[in-house]
Protein backbone atom coordinates (compact mmCIF):
# COMPACT_ATOMS: atom_id res chain seq x y z
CA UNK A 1 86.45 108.14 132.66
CA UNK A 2 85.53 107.85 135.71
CA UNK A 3 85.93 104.35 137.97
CA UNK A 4 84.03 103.68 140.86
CA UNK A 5 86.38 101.92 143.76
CA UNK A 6 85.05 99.65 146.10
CA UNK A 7 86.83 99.21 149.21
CA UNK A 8 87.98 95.11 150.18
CA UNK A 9 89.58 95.97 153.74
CA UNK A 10 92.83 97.62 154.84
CA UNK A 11 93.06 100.30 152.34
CA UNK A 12 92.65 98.00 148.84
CA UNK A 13 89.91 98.62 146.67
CA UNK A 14 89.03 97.34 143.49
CA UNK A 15 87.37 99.28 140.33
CA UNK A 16 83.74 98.13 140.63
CA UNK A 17 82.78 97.33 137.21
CA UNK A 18 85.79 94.90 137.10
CA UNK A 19 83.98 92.87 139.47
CA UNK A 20 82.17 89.66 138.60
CA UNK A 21 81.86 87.70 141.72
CA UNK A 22 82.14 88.09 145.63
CA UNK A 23 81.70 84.62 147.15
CA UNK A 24 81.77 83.22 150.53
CA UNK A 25 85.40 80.73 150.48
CA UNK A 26 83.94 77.52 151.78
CA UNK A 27 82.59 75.92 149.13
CA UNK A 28 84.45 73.33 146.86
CA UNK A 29 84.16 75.07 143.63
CA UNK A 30 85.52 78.65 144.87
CA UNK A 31 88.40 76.53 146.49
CA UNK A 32 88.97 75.11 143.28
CA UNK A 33 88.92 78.68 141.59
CA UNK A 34 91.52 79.71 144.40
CA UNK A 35 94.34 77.05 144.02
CA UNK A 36 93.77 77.83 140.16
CA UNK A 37 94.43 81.82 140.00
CA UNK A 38 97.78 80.69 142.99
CA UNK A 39 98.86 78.34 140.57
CA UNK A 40 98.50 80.65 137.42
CA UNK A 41 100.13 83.64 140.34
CA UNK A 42 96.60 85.83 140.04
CA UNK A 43 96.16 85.36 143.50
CA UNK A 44 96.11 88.93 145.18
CA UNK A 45 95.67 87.98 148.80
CA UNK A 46 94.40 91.45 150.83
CA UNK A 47 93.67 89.87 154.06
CA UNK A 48 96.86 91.30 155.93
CA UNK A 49 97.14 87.80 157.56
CA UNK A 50 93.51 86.99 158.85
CA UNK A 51 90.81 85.09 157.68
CA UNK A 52 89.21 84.84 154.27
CA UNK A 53 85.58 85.67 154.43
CA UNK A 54 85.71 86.78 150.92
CA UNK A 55 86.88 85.56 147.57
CA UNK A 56 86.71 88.15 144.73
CA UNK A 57 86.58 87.24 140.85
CA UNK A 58 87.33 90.16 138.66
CA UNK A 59 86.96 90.02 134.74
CA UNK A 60 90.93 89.57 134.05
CA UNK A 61 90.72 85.79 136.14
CA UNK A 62 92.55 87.62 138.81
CA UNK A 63 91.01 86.17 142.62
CA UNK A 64 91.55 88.51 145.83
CA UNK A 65 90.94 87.17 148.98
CA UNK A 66 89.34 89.75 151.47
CA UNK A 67 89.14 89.79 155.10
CA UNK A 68 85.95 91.25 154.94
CA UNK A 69 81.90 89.50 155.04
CA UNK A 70 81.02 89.04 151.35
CA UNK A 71 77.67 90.63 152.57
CA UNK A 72 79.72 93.87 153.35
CA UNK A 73 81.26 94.41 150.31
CA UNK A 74 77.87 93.50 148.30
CA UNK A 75 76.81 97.07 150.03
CA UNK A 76 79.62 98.63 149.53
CA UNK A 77 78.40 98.67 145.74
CA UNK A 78 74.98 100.57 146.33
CA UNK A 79 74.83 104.08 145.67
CA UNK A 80 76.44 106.29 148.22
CA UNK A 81 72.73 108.03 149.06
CA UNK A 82 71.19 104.60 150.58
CA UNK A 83 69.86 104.54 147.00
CA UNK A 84 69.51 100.96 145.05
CA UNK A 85 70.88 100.91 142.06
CA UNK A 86 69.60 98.85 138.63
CA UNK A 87 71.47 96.04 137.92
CA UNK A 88 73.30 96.05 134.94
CA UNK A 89 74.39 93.82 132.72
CA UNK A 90 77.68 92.74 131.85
């Protein structure tokens, strides 16, 4: 089987189709989401100690923070040829 990685900053990467959400970390319910997977410990914080610009939600209700643009890593999942890809579902 092969798993498609996507890079999340600093050398981490994450297996793509694990993936459910990137989201920008300001807004009240992906705070909320955030102080739930740190109290349950399925916080993975990546961000080598600098800002949060990205929260990710993978199927197994772990959350990694990323110090990269949630825009960024939304590109990071297009094909590798500048290609887009059809959205699947999950």
């Amino acid at each position: 089987m092969n798993s498609r990685m996507i890079n999340v900053g600093f050398g981490n990467s994450v297996v793509a189709s694990r993936v459910l959400l990137v989201a920008n970390p300001k807004s009240s319910p992906i705070k909320k989401l955030k102080e739930e997977a740190k109290q349950q410990k399925k916080l993975i914080d990546v961000t080598e100690g600098r800002k949060t610009r990205s929260i990710i939600l993978l199927d197994s209700d772990h959350v990694v923070l990323s110090a990269i643009q949630p825009e960024t890593i939304n590109l990071r999942f297009l094909p590798s040829d500048g290609t887009k890809e059809e959205a699947r579902d999950r």
